[in-house]
C-alpha atoms as a PDB file:
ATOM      1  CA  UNK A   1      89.406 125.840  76.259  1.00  0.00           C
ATOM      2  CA  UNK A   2      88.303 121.911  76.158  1.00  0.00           C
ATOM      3  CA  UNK A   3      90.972 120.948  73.885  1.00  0.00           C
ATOM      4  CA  UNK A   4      93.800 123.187  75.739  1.00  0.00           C
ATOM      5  CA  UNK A   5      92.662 121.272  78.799  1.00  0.00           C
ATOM      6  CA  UNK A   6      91.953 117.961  77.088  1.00  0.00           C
ATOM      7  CA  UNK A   7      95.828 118.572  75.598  1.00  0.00           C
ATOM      8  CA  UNK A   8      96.847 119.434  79.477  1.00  0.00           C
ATOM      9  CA  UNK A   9      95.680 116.013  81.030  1.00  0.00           C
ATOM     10  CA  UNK A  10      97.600 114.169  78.144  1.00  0.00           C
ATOM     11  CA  UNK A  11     100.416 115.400  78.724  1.00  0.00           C
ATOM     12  CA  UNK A  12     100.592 114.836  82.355  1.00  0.00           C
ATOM     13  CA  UNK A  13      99.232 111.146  81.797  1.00  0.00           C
ATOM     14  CA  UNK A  14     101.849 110.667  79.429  1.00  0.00           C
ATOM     15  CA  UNK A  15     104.908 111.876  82.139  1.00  0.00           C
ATOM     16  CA  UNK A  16     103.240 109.483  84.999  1.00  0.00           C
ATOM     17  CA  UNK A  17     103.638 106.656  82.472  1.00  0.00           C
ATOM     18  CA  UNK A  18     107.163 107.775  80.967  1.00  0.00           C
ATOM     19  CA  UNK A  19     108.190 107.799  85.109  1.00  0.00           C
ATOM     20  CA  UNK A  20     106.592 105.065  85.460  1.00  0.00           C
ATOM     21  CA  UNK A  21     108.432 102.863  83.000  1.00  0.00           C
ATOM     22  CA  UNK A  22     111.907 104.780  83.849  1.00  0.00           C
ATOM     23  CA  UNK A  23     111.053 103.629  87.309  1.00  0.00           C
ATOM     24  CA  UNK A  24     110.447 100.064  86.428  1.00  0.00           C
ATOM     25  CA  UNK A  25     113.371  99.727  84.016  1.00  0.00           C
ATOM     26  CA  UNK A  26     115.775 101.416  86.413  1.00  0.00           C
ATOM     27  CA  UNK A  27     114.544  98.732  88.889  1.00  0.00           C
ATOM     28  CA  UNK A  28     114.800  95.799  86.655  1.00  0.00           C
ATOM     29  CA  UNK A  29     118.477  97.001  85.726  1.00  0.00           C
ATOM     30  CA  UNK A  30     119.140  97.342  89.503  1.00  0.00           C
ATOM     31  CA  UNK A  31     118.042  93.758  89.807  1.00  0.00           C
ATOM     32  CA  UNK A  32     119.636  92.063  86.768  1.00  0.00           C
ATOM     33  CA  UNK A  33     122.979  93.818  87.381  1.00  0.00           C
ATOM     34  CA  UNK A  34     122.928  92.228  90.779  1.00  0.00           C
ATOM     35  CA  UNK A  35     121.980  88.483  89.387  1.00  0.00           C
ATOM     36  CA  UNK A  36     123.915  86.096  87.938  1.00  0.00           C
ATOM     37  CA  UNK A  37     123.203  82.666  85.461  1.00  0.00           C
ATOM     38  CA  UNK A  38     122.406  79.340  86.483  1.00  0.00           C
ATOM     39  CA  UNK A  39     125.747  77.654  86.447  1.00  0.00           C
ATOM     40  CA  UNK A  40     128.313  80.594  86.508  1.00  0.00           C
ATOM     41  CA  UNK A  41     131.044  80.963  89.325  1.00  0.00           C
ATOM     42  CA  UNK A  42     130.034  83.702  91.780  1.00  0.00           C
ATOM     43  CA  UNK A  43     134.211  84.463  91.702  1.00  0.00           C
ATOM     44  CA  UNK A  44     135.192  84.045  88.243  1.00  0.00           C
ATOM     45  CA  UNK A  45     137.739  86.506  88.451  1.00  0.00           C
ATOM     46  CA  UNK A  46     139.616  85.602  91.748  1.00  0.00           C
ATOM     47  CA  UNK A  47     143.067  85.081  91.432  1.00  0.00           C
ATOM     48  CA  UNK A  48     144.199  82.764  94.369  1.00  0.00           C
ATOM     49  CA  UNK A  49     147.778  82.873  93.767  1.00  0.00           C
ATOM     50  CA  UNK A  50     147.930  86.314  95.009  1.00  0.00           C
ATOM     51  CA  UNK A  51     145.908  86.172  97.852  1.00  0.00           C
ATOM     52  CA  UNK A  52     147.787  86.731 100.935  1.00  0.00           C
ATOM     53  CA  UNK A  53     145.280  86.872 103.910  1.00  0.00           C
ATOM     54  CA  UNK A  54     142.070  85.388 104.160  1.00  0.00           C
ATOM     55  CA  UNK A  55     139.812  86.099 107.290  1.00  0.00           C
ATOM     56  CA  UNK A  56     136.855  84.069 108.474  1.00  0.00           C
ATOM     57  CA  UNK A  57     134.597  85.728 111.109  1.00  0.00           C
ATOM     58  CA  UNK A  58     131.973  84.654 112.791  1.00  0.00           C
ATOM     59  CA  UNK A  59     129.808  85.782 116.122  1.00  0.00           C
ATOM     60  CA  UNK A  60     131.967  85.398 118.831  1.00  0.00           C
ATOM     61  CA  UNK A  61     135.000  83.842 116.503  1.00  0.00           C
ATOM     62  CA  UNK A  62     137.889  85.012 113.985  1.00  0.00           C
ATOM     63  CA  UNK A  63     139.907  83.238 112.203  1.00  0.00           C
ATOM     64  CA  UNK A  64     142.921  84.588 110.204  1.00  0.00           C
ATOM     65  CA  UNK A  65     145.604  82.982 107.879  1.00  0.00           C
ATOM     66  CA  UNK A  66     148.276  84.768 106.921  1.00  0.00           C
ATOM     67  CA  UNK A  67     150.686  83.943 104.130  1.00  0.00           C
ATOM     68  CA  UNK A  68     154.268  84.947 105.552  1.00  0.00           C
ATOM     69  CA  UNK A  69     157.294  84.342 103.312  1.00  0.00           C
ATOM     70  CA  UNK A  70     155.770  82.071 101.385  1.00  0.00           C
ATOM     71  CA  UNK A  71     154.092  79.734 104.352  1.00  0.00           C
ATOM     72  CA  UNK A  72     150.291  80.573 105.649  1.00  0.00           C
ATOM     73  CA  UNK A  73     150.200  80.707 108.913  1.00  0.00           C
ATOM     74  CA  UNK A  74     147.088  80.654 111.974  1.00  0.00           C
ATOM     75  CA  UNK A  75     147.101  83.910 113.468  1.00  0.00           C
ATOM     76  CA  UNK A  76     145.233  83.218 116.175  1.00  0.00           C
ATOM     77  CA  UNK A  77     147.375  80.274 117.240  1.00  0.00           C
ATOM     78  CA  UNK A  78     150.421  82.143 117.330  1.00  0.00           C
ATOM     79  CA  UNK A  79     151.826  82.020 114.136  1.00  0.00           C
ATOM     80  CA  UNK A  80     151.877  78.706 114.152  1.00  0.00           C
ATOM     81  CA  UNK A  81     152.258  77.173 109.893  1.00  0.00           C
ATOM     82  CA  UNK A  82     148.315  75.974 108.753  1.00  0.00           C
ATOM     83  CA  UNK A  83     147.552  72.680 106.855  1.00  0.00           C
ATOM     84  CA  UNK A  84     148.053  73.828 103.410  1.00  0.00           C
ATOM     85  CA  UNK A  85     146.295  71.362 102.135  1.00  0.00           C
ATOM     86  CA  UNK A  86     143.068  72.941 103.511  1.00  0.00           C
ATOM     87  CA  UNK A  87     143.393  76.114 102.904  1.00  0.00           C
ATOM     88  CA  UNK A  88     143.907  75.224  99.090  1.00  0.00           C
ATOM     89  CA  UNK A  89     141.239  73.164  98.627  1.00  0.00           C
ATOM     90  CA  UNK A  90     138.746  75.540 100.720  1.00  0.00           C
ATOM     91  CA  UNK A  91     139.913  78.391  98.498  1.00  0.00           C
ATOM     92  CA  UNK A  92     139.284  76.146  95.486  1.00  0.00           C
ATOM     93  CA  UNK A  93     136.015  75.848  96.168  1.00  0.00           C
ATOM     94  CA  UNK A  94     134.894  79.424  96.873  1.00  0.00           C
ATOM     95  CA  UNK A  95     136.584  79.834  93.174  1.00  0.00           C
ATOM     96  CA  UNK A  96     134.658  77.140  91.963  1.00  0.00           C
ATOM     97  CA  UNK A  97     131.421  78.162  93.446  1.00  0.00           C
ATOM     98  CA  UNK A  98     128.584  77.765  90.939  1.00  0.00           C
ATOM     99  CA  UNK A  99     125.205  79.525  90.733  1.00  0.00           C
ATOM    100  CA  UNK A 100     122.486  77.468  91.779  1.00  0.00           C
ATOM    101  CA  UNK A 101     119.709  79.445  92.462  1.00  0.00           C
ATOM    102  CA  UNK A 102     118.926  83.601  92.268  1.00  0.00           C
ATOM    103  CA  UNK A 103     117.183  83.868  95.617  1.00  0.00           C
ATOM    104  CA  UNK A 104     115.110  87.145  95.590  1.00  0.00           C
ATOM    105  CA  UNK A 105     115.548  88.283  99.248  1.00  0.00           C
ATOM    106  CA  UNK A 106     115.472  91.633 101.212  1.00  0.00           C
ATOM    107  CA  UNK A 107     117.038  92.567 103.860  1.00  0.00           C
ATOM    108  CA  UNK A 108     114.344  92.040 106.305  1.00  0.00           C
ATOM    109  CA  UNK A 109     114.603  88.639 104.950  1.00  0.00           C
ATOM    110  CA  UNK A 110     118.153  87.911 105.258  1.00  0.00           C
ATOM    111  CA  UNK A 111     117.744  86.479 108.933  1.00  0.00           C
ATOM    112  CA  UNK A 112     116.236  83.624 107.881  1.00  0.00           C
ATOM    113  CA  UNK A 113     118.798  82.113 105.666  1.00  0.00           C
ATOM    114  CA  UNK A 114     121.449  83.429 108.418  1.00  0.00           C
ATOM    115  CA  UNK A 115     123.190  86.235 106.502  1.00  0.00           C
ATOM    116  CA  UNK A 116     123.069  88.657 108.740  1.00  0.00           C
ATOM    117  CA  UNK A 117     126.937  89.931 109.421  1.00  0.00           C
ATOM    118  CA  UNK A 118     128.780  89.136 112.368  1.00  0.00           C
ATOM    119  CA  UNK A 119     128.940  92.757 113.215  1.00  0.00           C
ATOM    120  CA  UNK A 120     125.127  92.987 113.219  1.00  0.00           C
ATOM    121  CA  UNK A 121     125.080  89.890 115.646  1.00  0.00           C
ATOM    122  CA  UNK A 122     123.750  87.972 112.795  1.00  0.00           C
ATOM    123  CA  UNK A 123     124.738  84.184 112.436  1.00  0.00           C
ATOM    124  CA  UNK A 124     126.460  84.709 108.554  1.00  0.00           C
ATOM    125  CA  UNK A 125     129.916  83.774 108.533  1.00  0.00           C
ATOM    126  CA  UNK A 126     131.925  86.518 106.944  1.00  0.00           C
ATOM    127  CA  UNK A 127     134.273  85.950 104.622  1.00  0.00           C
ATOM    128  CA  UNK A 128     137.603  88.411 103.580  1.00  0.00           C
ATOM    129  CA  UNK A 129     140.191  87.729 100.707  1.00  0.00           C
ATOM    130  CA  UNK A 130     143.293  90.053 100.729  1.00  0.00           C
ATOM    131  CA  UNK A 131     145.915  90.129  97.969  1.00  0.00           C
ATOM    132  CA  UNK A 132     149.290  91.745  98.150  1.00  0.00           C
ATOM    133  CA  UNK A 133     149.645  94.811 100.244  1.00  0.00           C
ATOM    134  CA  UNK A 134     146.720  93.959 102.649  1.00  0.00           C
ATOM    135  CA  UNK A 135     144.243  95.071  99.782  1.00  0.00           C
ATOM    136  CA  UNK A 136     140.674  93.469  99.782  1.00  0.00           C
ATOM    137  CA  UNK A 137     139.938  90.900  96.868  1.00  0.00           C
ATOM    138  CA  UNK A 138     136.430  89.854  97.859  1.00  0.00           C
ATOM    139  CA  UNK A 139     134.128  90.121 100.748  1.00  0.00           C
ATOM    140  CA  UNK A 140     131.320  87.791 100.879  1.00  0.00           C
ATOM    141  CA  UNK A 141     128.893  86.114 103.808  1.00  0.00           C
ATOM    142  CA  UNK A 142     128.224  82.340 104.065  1.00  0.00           C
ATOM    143  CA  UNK A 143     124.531  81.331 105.451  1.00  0.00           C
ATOM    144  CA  UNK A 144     122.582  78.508 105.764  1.00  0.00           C
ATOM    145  CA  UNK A 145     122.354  75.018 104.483  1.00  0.00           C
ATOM    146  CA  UNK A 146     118.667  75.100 102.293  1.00  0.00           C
ATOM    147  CA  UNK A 147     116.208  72.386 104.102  1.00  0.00           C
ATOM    148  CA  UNK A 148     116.255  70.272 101.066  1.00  0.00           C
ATOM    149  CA  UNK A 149     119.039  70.437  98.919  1.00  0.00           C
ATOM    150  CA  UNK A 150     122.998  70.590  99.042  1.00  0.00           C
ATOM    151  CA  UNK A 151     125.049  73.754  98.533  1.00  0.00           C
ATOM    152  CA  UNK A 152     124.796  76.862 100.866  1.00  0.00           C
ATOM    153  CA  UNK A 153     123.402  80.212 100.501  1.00  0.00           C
ATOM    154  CA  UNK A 154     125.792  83.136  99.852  1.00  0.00           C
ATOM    155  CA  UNK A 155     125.445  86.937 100.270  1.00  0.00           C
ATOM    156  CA  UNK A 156     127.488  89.221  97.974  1.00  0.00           C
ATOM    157  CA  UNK A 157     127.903  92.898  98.826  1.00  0.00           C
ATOM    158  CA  UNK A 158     129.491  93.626  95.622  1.00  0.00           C
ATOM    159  CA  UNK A 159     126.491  92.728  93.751  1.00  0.00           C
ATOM    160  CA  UNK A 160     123.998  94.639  94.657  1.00  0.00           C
ATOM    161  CA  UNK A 161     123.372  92.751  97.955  1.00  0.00           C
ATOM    162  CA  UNK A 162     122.489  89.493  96.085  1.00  0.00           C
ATOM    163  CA  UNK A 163     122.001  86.400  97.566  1.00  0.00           C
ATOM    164  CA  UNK A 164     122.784  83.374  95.706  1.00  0.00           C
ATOM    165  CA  UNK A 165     122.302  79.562  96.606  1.00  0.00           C
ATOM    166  CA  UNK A 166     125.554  77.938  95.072  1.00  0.00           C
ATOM    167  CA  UNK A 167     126.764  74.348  94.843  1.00  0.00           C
ATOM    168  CA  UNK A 168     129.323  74.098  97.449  1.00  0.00           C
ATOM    169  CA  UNK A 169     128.580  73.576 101.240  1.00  0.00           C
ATOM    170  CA  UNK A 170     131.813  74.798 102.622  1.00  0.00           C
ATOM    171  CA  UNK A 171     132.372  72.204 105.138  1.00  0.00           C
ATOM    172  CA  UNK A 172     135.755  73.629 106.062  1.00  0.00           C
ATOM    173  CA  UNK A 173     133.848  76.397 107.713  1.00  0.00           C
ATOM    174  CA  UNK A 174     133.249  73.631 110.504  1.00  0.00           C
ATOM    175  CA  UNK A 175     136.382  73.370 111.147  1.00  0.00           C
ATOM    176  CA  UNK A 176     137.471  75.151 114.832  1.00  0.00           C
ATOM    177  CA  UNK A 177     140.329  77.072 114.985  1.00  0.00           C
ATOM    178  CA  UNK A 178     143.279  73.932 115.923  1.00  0.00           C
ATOM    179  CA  UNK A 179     141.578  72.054 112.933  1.00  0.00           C
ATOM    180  CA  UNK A 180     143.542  74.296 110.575  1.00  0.00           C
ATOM    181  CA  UNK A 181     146.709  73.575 112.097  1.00  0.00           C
ATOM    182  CA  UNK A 182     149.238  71.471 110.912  1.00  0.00           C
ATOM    183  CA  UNK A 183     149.716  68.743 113.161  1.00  0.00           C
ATOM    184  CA  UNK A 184     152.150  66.616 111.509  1.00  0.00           C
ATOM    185  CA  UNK A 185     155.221  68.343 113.730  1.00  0.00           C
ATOM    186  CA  UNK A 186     157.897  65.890 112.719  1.00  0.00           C
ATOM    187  CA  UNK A 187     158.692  63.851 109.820  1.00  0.00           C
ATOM    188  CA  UNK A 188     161.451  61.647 111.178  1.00  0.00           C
ATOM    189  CA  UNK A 189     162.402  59.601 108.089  1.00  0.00           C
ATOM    190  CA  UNK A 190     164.655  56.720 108.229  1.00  0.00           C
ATOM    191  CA  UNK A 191     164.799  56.220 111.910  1.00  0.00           C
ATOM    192  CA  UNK A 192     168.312  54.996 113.243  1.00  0.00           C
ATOM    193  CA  UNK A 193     167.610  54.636 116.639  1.00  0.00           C
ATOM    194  CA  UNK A 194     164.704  55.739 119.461  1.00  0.00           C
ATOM    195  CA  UNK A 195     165.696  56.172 122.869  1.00  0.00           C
ATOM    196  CA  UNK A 196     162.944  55.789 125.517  1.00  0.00           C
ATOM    197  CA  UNK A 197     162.992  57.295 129.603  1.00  0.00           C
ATOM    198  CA  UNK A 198     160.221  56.781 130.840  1.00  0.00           C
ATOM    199  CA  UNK A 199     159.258  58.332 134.521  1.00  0.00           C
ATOM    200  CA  UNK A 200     160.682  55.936 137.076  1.00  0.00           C
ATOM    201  CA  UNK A 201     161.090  52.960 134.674  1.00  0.00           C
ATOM    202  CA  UNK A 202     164.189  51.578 133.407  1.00  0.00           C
ATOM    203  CA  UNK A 203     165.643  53.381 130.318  1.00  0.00           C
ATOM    204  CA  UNK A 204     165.588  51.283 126.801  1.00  0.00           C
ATOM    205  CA  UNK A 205     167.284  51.976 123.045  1.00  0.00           C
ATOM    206  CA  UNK A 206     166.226  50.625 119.939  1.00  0.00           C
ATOM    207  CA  UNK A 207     168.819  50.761 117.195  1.00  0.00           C
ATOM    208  CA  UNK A 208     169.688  49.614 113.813  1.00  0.00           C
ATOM    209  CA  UNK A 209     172.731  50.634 111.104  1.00  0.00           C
ATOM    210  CA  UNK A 210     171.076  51.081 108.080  1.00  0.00           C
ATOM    211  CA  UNK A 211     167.735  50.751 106.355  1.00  0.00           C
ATOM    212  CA  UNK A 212     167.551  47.488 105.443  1.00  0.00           C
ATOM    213  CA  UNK A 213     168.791  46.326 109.143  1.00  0.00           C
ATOM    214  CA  UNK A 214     166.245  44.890 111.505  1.00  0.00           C
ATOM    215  CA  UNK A 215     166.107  47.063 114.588  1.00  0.00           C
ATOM    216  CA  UNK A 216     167.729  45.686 117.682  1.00  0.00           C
ATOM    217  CA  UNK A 217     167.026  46.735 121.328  1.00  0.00           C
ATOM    218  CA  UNK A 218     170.790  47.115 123.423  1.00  0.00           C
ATOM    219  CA  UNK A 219     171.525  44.457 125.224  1.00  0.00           C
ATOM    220  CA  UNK A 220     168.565  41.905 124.051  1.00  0.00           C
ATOM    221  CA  UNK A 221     168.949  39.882 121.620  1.00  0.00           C
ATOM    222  CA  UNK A 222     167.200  40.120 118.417  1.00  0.00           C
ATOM    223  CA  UNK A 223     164.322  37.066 118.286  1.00  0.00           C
ATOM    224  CA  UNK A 224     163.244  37.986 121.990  1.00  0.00           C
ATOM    225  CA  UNK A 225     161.909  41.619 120.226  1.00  0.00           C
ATOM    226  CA  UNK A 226     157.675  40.913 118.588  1.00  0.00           C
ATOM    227  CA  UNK A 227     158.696  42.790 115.269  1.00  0.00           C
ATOM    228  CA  UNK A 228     155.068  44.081 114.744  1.00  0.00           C
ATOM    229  CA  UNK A 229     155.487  45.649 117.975  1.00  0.00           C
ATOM    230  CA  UNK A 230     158.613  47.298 116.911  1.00  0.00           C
ATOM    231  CA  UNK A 231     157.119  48.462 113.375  1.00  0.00           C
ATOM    232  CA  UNK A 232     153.790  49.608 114.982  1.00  0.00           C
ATOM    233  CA  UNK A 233     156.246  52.053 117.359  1.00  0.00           C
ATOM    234  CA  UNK A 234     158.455  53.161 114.498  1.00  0.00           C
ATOM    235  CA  UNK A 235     155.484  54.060 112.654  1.00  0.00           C
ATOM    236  CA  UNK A 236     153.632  55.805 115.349  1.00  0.00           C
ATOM    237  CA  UNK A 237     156.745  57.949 115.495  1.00  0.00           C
ATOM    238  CA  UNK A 238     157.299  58.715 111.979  1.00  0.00           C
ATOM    239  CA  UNK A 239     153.425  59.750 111.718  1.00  0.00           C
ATOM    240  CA  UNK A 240     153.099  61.609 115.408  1.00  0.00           C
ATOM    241  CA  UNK A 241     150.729  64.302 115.448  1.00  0.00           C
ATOM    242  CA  UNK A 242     148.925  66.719 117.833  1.00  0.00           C
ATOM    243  CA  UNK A 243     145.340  68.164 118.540  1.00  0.00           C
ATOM    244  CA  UNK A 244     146.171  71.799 119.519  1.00  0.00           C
ATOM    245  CA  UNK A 245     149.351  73.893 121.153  1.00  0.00           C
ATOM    246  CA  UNK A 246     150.027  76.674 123.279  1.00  0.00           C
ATOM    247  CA  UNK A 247     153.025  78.549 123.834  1.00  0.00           C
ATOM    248  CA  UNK A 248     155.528  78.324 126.242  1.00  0.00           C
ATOM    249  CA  UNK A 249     154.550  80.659 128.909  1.00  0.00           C
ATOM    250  CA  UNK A 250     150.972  79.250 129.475  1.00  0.00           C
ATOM    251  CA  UNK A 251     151.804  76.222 130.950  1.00  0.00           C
ATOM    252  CA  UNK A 252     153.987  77.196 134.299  1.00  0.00           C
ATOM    253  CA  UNK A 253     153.992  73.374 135.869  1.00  0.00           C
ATOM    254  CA  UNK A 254     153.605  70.273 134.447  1.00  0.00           C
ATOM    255  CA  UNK A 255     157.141  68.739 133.311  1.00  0.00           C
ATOM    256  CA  UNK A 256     158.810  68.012 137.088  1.00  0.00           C
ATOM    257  CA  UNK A 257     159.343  64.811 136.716  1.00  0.00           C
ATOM    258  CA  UNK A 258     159.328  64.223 132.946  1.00  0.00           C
ATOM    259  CA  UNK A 259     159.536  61.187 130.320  1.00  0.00           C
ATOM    260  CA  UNK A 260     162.125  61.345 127.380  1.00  0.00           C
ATOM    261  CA  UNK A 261     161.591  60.113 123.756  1.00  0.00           C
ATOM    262  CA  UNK A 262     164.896  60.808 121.814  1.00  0.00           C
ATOM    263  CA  UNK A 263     164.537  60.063 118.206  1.00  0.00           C
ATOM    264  CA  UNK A 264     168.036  60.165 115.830  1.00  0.00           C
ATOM    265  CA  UNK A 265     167.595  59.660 111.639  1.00  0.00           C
ATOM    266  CA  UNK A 266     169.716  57.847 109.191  1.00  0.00           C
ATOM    267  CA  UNK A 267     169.971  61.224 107.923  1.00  0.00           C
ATOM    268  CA  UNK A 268     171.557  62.179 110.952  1.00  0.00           C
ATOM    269  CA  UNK A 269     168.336  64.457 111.860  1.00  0.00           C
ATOM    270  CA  UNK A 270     167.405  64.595 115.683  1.00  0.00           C
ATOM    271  CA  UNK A 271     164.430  64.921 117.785  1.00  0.00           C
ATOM    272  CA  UNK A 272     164.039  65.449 121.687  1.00  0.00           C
ATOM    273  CA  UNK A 273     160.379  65.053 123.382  1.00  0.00           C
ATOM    274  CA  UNK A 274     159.843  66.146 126.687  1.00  0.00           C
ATOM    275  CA  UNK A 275     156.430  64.365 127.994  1.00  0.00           C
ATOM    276  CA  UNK A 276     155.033  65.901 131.007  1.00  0.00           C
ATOM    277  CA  UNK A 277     152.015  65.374 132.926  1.00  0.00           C
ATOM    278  CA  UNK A 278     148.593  64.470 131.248  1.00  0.00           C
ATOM    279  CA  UNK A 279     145.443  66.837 131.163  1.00  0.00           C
ATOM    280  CA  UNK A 280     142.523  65.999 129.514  1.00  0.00           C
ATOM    281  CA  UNK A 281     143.304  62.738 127.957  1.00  0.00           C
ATOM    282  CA  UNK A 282     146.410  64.791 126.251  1.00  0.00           C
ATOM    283  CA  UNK A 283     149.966  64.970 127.455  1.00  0.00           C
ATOM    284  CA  UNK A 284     152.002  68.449 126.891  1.00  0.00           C
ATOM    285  CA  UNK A 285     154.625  67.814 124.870  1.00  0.00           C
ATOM    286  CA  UNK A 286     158.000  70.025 124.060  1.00  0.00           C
ATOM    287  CA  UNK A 287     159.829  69.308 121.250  1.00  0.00           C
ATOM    288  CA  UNK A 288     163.945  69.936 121.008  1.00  0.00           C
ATOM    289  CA  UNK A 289     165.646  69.804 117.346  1.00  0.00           C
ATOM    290  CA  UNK A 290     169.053  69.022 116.435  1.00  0.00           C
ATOM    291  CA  UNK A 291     171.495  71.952 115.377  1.00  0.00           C
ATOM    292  CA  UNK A 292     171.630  70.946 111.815  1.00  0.00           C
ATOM    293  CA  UNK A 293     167.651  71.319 111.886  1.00  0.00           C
ATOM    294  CA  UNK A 294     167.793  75.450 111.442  1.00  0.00           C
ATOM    295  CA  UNK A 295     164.311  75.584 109.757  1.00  0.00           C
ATOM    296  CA  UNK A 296     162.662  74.015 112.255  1.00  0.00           C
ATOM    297  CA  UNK A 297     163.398  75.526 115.448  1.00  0.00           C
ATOM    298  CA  UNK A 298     160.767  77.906 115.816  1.00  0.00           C
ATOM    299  CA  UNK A 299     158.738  74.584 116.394  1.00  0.00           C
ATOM    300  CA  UNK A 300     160.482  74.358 119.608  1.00  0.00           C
ATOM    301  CA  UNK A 301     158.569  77.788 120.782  1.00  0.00           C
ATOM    302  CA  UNK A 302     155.364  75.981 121.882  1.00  0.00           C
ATOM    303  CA  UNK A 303     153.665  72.959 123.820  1.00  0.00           C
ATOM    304  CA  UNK A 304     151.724  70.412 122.235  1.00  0.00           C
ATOM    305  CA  UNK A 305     149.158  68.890 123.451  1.00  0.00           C
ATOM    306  CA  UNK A 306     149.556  64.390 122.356  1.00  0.00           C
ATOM    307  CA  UNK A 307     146.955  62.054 123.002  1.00  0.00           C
ATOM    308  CA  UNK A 308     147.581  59.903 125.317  1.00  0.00           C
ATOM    309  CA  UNK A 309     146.749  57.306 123.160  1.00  0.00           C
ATOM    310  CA  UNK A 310     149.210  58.146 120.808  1.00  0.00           C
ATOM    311  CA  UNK A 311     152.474  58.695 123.423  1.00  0.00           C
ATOM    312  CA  UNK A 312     151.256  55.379 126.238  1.00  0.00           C
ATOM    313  CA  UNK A 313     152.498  52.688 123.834  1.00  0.00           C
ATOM    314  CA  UNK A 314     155.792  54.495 123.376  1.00  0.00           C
ATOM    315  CA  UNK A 315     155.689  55.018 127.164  1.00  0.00           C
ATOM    316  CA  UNK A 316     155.151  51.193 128.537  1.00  0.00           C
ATOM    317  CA  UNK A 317     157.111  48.140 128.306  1.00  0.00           C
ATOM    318  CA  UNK A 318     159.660  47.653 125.977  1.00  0.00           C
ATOM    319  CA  UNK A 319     158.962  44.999 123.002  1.00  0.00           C
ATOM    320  CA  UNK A 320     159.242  41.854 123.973  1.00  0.00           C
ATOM    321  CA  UNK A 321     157.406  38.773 122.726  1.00  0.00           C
ATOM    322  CA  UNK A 322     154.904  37.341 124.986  1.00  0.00           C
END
């Protein structure tokens, strides 16, 4: 009866410990399926070429670029075409994001690196990758900076909820939404002449026949034009860019009594500013293209907003020497 019991108290001490190390093992599996070597790329199998949406969110702010026969544009700013640039080297670096650091978190801990989602009202930065046909890629969350080190940590919901402290900071998730913008809206190359109106000042033409010509202003003669003067203009004109835009419809007032920069190309390419009032430190801008400029009209459906910095010097006196 002593060994029968004795035999009974075995066996039950020997299923606690079996469960116990099925239990440990089936935790330590959990974990190293979620973690990932010191060095490796969190995405080593994105493809970026076929990524066709990518969506940042944030509390209180989305973001979302579309790709759109073959040209990414900003959603949110009405379609308007993103600096490509950017957006490559941004998606670069999530594909080049290394492994720094396995950070053993739980939940209840992921408010203090700032990964809670955007939908929680958490401050992580959610991140979306589509490919072709709207599918999802990858869905990750972007957190804090650590105190004393580079990099940022990262939460990934396809890996067991792991949270990783990689290499790259992501700066471009800084950026506000008219930093992704393109803002170089013409590209007048080989200027052949640049007509300025200016409100209630006398109208003035600088002109010239060919590229190798000096530019001459009508009816001056050439050495009474300051040459650096003239180059400083031509250049502000072939490199003029904006801060942000808006469409049509939301500005109702503003060009009544408007200033005129006409711009014409060796190439025989034309451009028509209209420069209307000034609101914080910007004028709004519209831009007119020539006929034989098809591919660029649809930048004639908004307003852009100029520095004033950037339009006064084209607005003053013409460019005389003192």
């Amino acid at each position: 009866m002593k060994f029968t019991r004795l035999l009974v108290l075995l066996l039950v001490a020997l299923v606690i410990v079996t469960f116990a190390i099925f239990l440990r093992q089936k935790r330590q599996s959990s974990l190293a399926w979620g973690q990932l070597q010191t060095g490796q790329k969190i995405f080593s199998d994105l493809d970026l070429n076929s990524l066709t949406k990518v969506q940042v969110q944030r509390l209180g702010q989305t973001l979302t670029l579309l790709k759109i026969n073959g040209v990414w544009q900003v959603e949110e700013k009405y379609g308007y075409p993103a600096t490509f640039s950017l957006l490559r080297d941004f998606l670069t670096k999530v594909a080049e994001a290394k492994v720094v650091q396995n950070v053993p978190a739980n939940a209840d801990q992921w408010s203090q690196l700032d990964l809670v989602s955007p939908e929680n009202q958490g401050a992580a930065i959610e991140i979306k990758l589509f490919k072709d046909s709207n599918q999802l890629a990858t869905l990750f969350y972007v957190g804090k900076n650590p105190a004393n080190a580079s990099g940022r940590y990262v939460r990934l919901p396809q890996k067991n909820e792991s949270i990783f402290l990689v290499n790259e900071p992501f700066s471009a998730l800084n950026y506000k939404l008219e930093d992704w913008l393109d803002k170089q809206f013409i590209r007048p190359d080989k200027i052949a002449s640049v007509t300025i109106k200016p409100t209630a000042k006398e109208e003035w033409k600088l002109f010239r026949s060919s590229e190798t010509n000096a530019f001459e202003m009508a009816g001056v003669k050439k050495e009474k034009l300051d040459s650096e003067k003239v180059d400083s203009l031509i250049q502000t004109l072939s490199s003029l860019r904006f801060d942000d835009i808006l469409e049509t419809n939301l500005v109702k007032e503003g060009f009544s009594d408007p200033s005129y920069v006409e711009i014409a190309t060796l190439n025989e390419k034309s451009y028509r500013l209209t420069v209307g009032s000034v609101t914080n430190e910007h004028y709004f801008v519209k831009l007119n293209v020539g006929d034989k400029q098809q591919d660029q009209k649809h930048f004639e459906k908004y307003i852009y907003l100029i520095p004033k910095s950037s339009l006064n010097p084209l607005l003053g006196d013409p460019l005389f020497k003192k």
